[in-house]
Structure formats: C-alpha cells, structure tokens
Protein backbone atom coordinates (compact mmCIF):
# COMPACT_ATOMS: atom_id res chain seq x y z
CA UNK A 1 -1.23 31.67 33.05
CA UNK A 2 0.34 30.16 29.84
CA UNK A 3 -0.52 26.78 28.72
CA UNK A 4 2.24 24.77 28.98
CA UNK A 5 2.58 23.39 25.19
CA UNK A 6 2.97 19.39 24.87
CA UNK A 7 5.70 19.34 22.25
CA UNK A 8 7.76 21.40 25.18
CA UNK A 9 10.39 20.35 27.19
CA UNK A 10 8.10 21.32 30.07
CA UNK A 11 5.02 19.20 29.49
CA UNK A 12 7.77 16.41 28.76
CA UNK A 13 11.42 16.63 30.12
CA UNK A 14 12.36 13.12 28.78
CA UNK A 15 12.87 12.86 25.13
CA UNK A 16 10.53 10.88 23.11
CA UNK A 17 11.28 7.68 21.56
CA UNK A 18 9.00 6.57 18.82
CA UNK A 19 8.59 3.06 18.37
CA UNK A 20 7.15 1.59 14.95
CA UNK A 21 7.23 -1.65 13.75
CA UNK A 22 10.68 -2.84 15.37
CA UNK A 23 11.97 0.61 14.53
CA UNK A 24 13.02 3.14 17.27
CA UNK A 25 13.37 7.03 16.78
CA UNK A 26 14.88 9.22 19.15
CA UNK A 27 17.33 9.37 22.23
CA UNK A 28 20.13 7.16 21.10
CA UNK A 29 17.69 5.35 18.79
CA UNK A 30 18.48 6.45 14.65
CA UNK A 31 16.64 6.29 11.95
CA UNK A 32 17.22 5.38 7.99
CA UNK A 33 14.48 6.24 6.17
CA UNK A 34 15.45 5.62 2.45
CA UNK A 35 12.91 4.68 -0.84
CA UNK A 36 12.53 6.62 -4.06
CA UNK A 37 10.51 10.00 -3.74
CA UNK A 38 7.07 8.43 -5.57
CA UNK A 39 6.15 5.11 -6.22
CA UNK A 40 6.39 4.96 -9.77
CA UNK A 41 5.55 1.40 -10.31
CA UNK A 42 5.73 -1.84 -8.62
CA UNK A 43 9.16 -2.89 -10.11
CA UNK A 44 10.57 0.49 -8.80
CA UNK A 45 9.78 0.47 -5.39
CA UNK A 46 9.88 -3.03 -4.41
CA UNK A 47 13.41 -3.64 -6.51
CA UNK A 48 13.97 0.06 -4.74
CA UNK A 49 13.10 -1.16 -0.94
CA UNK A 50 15.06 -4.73 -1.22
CA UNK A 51 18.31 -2.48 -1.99
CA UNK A 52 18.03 -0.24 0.47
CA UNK A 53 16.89 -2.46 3.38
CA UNK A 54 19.76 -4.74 2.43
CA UNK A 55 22.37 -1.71 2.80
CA UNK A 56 20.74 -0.86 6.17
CA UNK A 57 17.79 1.34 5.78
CA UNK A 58 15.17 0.67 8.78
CA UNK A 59 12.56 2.58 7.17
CA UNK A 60 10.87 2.00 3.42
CA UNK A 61 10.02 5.77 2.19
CA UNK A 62 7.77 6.63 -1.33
CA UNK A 63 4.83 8.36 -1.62
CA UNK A 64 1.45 7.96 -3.78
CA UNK A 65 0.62 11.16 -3.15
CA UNK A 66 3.20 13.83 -4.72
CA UNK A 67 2.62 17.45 -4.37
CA UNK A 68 4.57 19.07 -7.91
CA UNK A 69 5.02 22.71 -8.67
CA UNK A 70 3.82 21.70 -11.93
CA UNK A 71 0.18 20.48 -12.43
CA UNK A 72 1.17 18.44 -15.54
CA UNK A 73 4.17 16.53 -13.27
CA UNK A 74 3.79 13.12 -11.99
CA UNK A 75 1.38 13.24 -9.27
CA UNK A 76 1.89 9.46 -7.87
CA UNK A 77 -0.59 6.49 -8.14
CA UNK A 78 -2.64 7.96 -5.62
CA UNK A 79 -4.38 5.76 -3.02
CA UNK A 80 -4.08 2.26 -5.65
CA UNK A 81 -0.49 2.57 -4.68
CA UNK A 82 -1.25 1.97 -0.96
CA UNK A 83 -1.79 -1.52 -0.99
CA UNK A 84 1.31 -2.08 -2.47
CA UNK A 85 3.11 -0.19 -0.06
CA UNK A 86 1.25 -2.13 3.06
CA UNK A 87 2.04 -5.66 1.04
CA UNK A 88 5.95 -4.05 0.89
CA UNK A 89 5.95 -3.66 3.89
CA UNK A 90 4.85 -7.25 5.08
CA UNK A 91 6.63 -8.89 2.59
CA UNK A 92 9.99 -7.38 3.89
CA UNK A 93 9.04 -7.02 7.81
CA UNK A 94 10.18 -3.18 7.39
CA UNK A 95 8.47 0.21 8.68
CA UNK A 96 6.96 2.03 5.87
CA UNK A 97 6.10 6.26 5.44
CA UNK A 98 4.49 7.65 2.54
CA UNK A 99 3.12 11.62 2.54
CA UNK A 100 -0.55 12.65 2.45
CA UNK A 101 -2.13 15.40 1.17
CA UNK A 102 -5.75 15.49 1.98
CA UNK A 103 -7.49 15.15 5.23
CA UNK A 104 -9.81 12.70 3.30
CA UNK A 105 -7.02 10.07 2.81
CA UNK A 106 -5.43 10.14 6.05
CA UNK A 107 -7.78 7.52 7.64
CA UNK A 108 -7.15 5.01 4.80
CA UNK A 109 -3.40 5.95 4.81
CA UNK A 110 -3.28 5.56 8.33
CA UNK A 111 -4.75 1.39 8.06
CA UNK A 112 -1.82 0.68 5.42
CA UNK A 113 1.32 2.68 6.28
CA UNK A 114 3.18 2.57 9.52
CA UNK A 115 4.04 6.41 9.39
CA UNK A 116 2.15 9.38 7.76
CA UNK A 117 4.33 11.96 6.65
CA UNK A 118 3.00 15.83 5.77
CA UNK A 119 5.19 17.54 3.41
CA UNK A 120 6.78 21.13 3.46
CA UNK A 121 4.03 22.45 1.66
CA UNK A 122 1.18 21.29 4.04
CA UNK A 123 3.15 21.86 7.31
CA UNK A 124 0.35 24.99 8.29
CA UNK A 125 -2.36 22.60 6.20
CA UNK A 126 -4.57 23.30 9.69
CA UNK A 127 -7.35 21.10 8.40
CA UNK A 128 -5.09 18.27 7.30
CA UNK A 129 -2.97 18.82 10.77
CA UNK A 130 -6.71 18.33 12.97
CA UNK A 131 -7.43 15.00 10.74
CA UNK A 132 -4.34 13.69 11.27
CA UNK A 133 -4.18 14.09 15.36
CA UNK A 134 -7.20 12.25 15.25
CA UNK A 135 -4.61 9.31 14.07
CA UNK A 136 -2.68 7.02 16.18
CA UNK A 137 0.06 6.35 13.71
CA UNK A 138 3.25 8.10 13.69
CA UNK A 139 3.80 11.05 12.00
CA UNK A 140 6.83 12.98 10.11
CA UNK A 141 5.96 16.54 10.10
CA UNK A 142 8.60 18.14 7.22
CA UNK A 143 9.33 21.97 8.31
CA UNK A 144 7.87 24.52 6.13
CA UNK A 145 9.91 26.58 3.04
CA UNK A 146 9.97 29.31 5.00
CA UNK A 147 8.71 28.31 8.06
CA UNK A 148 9.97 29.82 11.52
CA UNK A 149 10.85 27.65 14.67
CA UNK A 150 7.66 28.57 16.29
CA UNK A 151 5.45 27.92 12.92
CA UNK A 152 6.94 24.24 13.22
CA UNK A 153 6.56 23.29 16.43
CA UNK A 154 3.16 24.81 17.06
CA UNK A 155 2.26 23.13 13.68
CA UNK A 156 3.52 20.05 15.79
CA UNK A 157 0.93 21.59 18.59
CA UNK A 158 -1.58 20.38 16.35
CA UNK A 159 -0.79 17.28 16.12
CA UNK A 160 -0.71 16.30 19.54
CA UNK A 161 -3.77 17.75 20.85
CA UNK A 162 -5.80 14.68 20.10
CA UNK A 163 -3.05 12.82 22.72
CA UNK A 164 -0.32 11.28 19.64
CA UNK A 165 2.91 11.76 21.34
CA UNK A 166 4.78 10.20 18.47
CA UNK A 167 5.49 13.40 16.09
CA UNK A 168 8.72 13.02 14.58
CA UNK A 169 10.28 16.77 13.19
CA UNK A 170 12.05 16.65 10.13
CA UNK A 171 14.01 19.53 8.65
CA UNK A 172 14.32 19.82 4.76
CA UNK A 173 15.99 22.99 4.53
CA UNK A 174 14.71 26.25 3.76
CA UNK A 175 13.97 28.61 1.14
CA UNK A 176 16.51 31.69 1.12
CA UNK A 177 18.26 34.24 -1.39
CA UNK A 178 21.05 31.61 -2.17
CA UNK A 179 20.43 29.03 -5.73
CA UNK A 180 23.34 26.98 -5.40
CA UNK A 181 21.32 24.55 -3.73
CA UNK A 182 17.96 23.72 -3.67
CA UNK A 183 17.14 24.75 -0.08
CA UNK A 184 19.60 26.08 2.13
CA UNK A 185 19.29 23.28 5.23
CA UNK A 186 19.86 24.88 8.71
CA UNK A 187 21.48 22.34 10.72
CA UNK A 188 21.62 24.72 13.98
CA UNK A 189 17.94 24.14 14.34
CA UNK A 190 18.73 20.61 15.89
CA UNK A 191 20.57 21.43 18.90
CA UNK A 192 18.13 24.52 19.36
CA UNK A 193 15.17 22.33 19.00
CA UNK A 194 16.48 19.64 21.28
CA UNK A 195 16.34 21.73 23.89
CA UNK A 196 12.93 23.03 23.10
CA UNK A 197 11.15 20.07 22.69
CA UNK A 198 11.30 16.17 23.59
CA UNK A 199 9.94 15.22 20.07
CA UNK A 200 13.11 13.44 17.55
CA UNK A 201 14.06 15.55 14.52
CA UNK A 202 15.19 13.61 11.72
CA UNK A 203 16.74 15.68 8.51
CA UNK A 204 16.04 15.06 4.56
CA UNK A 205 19.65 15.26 3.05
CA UNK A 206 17.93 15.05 -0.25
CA UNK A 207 15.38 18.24 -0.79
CA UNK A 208 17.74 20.22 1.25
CA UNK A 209 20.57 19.71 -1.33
CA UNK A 210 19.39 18.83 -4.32
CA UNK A 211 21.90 17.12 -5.78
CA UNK A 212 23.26 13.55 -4.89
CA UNK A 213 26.88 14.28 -4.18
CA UNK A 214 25.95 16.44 -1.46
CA UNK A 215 23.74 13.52 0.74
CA UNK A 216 26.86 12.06 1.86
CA UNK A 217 28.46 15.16 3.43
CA UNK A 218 25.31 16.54 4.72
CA UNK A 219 24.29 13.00 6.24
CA UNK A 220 27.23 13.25 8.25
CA UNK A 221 26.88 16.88 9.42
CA UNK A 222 23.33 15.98 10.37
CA UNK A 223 24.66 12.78 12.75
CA UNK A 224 27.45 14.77 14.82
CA UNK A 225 24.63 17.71 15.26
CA UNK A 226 22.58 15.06 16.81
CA UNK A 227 19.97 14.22 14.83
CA UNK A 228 17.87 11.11 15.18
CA UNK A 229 17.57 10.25 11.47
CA UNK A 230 18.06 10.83 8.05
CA UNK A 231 15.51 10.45 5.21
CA UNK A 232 17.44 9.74 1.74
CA UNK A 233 16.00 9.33 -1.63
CA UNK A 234 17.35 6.33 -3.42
CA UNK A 235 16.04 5.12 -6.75
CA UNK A 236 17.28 1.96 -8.43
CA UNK A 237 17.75 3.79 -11.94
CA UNK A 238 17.59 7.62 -10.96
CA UNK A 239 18.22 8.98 -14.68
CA UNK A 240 14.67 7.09 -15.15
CA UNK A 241 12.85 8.75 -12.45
CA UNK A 242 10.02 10.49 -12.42
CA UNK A 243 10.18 12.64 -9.87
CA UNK A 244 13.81 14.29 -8.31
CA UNK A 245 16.36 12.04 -9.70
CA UNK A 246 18.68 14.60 -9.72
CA UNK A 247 18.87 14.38 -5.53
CA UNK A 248 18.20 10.44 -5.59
CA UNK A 249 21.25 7.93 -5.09
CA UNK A 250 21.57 5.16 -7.01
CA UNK A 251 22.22 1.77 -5.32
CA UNK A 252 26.13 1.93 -5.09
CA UNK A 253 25.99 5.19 -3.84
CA UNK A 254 23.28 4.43 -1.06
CA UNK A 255 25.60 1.52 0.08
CA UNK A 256 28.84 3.72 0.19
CA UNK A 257 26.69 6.16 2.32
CA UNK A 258 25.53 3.39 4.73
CA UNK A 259 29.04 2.15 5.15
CA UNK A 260 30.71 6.03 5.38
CA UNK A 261 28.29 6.39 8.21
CA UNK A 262 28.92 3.61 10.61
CA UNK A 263 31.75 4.76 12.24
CA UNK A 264 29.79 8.21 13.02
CA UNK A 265 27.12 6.68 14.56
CA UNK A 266 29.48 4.54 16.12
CA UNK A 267 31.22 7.80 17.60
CA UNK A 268 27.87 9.60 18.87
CA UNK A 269 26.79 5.66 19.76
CA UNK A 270 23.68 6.26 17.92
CA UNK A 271 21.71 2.57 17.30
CA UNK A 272 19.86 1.63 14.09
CA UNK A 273 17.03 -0.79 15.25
CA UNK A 274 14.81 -2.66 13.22
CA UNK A 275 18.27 -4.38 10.78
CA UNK A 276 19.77 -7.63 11.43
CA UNK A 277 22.89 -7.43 13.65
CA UNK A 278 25.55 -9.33 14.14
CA UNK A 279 27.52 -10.76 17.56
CA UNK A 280 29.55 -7.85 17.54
CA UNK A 281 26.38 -4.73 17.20
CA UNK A 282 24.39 -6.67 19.31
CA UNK A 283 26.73 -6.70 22.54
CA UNK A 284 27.94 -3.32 21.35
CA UNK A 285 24.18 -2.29 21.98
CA UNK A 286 23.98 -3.62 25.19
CA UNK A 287 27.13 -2.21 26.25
CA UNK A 288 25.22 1.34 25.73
CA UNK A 289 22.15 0.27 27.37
CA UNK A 290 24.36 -0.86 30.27
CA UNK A 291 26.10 2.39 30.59
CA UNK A 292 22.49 4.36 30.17
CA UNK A 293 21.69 2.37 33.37
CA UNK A 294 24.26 3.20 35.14
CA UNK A 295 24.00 7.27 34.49
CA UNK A 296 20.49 6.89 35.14
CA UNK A 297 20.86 5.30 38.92
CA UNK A 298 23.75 7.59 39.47
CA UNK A 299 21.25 10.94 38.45
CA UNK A 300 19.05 9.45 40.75
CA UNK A 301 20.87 9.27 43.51
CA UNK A 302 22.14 12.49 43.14
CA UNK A 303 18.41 13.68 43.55
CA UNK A 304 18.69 12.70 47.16
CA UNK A 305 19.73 15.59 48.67
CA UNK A 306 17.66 17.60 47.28
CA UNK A 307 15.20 15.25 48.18
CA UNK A 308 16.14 15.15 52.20
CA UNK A 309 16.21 19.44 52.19
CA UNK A 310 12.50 19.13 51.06
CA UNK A 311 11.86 16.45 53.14
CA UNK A 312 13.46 18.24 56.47
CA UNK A 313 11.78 21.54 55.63
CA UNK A 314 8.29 19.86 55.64
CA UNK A 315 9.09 17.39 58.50
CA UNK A 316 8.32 14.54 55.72
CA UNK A 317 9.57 11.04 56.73
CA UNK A 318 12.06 9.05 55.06
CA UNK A 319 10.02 6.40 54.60
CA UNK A 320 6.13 6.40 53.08
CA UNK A 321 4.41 3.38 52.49
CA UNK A 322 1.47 5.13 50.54
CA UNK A 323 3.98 6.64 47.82
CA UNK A 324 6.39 3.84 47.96
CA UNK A 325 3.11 1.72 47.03
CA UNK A 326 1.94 4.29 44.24
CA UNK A 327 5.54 3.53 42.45
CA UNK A 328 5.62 0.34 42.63
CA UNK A 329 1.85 0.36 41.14
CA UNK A 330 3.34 2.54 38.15
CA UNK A 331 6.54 0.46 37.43
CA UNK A 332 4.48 -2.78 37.38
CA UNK A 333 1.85 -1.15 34.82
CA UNK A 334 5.13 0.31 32.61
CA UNK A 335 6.23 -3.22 32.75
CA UNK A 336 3.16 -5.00 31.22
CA UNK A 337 3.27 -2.10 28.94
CA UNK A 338 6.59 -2.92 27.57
CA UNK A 339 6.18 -6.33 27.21
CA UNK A 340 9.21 -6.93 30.47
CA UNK A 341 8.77 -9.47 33.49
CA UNK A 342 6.45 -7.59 36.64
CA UNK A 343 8.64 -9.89 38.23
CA UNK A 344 12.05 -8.43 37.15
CA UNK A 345 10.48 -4.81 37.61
CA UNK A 346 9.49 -5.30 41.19
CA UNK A 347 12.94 -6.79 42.37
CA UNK A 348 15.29 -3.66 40.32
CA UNK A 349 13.27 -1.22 42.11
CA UNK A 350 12.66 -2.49 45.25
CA UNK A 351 16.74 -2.61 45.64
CA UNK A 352 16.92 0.74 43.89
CA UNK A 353 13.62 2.17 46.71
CA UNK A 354 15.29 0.25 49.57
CA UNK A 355 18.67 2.11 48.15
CA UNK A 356 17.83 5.39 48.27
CA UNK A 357 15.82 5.15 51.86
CA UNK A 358 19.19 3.79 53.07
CA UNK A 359 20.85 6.60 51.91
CA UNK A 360 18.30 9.35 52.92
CA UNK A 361 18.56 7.78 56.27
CA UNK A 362 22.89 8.12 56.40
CA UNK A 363 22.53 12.04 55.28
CA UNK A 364 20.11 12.71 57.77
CA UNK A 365 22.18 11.03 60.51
C-alpha cells in the first residue's frame, strides 16, 4: 500500500494556516512579504522595512545569504547580517524571512528569523531540506527553475517528515524557451496545487518577471488565482542596488501596488493580518469570520445523514457518551491551544453536539 504523503490533501483535508508572529498564511489569511532582495547595509534595509511595513507589508523579506550566478557578485553579509535582521524585526513588531544556503546555518538562522526561506536553486538541496525539517520555524520553499509539480511537493515531503506542518510553497516562475521575461511564472499551478495539497502557496512577482512594471499586473493575476501571498522586492533606491534592482520597486511604486490591490483582496475577501486596521477592516474581518461560521455549521449538519445511514447499518445509537466525551476532551485541548476560553468552547459545542443528536433523532423518526 502507498504511503499516504503529508503535504497531501489526504493526510490533511483542511488547508493549512501558518501562523508567525501575528502573521497568518493560508485559507483566507494573505500574505505581503516585501524587503529588498539582500541586505546590503543597515541604512538599506531598515529605511527599506519602515517603507514597506508602513504601505502594508506583513512580512520583512532580505537575505544575508545570496546565491549569484556570478562568483564575483554580491554574496550578502552572511550570518553578521542576522542580528540585524532579528533586532528589525523587534524593533518594528513585524515577521521576518531571509534564505539559507547551507545546512550549517540553518540552526542559527532558525534562533533569529521568524521564517527560513530555500531558494530555487536549493529546492532538491536534500541535505539542506533534512537540516531544515529538523527546524520548527516556518519555511518558504521557492519551486525549482525547472522543477516539476511532483519535484516540489515531494521536495516539500522533506520537509515535513521531522513533523513541521508549516511549509509555505512559493512559485517564482520557471525556466523555458521564452527571454522576454526572466522566468516564465505559471500561475495554473495554484489552483492545481490547491487541490493537491493543504500547504499555502504564495508567488514571487519579482524573479518571475524581472522587471518592475510587470509586479503590479502579475500581483493581481496571482490574487484572483487564489494565492495566499505575494513576495515583492522593494528597495528604497533600486538604481543603487546591489543585487536585482531591475525587478525591485521603489517606494512610490510599492505604495501604488498596496493600494491597486485592496479592492482585489477585498473581492476574493482575502485578510492581511499582522497591519494595523482601522474600524472599518476590523468589522469587515469579522463579518468573514462570521459567515465562515455559519458555512461551517451548515457543512456539518449536512454530514448528518450520512451520518444516520452509517449509524442504521451498524445498529449504532444516536447518542454515545464515550465519543461525545472524547470531543469534548479534544475541543477543550484546541482551546488552551489557541489561547480561547475552555469555557466558551464547551458551551458552542455542547449546543452544536446537543444539535445534531436532536436532529439525528427527527430523521430517524
């Protein structure tokens, strides 16, 4: 028999929400990663981070570690620049990602970042992918230049074995006979993917293009196909950079990008956690959540007739104490796990339990 793979839809029907530092990825939960490719300096990434956390970012991207086709290119500050990206990232009370490289740094990356991500170039990196499922932290995994579907997500596979649920896919576009941009970005992988596997996919705008008057457009495209983030490159003075500043918007355009997308995620009510709201977002927000509630007790309910066929078949009774106990055991322990009232938790579904034997009980009569 086949092992049932835990990136699957199978080992986990219910798509995964990653939760980092105030930040949630996945299900109706988007993410804005944004930052300059490498830390160059100080100045440049913290003047960098202010601007794009102020325009909405929820996520502070640069790396220390760059991996350039060139030996002689900037190769980042290496691990001197993590301290400044764990101070960043206190200083501002923002989620932080940087790439590594080497199974030898992710342990130290892992105690002052709050996501790792591997690059294109290391996704089949098997020796870096064991290290890093050995980590608790987060992790972006890009999708390799040439990489197939099943590459990715058994690349993913190895991420997970070590029990880290919170792999986050991002696709960066792939290599292909077309030059008119840098990688040619394959945007039907999303909806394919999310019904493959329960882990988010989040898409870089920025190596898949190339060029900064293409983010915009292909931000969009990537919202309305349902991803659960975007990862931009934004340096304050791009023509300065030292690494991509071709593909890296400069403050005014980051800002027009944030404000061109609102409505979109508006649209596919997609939330961006982690930013300070308003009166307005915040009941907007709960007007989801209230809605998500509602679908949720009405799928439920539509499980019972399924649920009395079984039940009749076997000559089960409507009512068991044991299993009745069992759930409430499980909700009470997801309760204190999520920081929520036992309290509240016990009363919701006792109605909903008492519910649903009232309604087993109607059918069967």
């Amino acid at each position: 028999m086949s092992k049932v793979m835990r990136f699957s839809r199978e080992y986990k029907p219910v798509s995964t929400v990653v939760n980092v530092n105030n930040v949630k990825i996945g299900g109706k939960f988007f993410a804005i990663a944004a930052g300059p490719c490498a830390i160059e300096s100080p100045e440049q990434y913290i003047e960098t981070a202010k601007i794009v956390k102020k325009a909405g970012a929820n996520i502070i991207r640069g790396s220390v570690f760059k991996p350039r086709t060139s030996p002689y290119s900037f190769q980042g500050l290496g691990r001197e620049g993590l301290k400044l990206i764990k101070d960043l990232g206190e200083d501002l009370d923002i989620a932080t990602v940087t790439e590594v490289m080497d199974p030898r740094d992710i342990k130290i990356t892992a105690n002052h970042v709050d996501i790792i991500q591997i690059g294109a170039r290391n996704m089949q990196n098997y020796d870096l992918l064991k290290e890093a499922s050995k980590s608790d932290v987060p992790i972006i995994l890009k999708r390799g230049l040439s990489a197939t579907i099943d590459e990715w997500l058994y690349a993913a596979e190895y991420l997970m074995v070590e029990g880290n649920e919170n792999i986050i896919l991002c696709e960066r576009g792939i290599r292909t006979f077309s030059t008119t941009t840098r990688n040619t970005l394959d945007l039907s992988i999303i909806p394919l993917l999310k019904m493959r596997t329960h882990l988010p996919i989040i898409v870089d705008p920025s190596h898949a293009t190339g060029n900064r008057d293409l983010i915009a457009p292909v931000s969009k495209a990537a919202i309305v196909s349902n991803a659960d983030g975007i990862l931009i490159e934004v340096h304050y003075n791009p023509d300065a950079a030292k690494c991509d500043g071709a593909q890296s918007l400069p403050p005014e355009m980051f800002f027009e990008l944030i404000e061109q997308i609102k409505p979109i995620l508006e649209l596919e009510k997609k939330l961006v956690t982690g930013t300070t709201m308003n009166l307005e977002e915040v009941r907007r927000r709960i007007n989801y959540v209230d809605e998500d509630i509602i679908d949720l007790i009405a799928n439920r309910i539509n499980l019972v007739p399924a649920l009395i066929e079984i039940k009749s078949k076997n000559a089960i009774p409507v009512y068991q104490p044991e299993r009745e106990r069992q759930l409430s055991e499980k909700y009470l322990r997801l309760a204190k796990e999520n920081d929520i009232s036992p309290e509240l938790i016990q009363k919701i579904f006792n109605l909903i339990i008492t519910e649903m034997r009232s309604l087993q009980k109607q059918k069967i009569e």
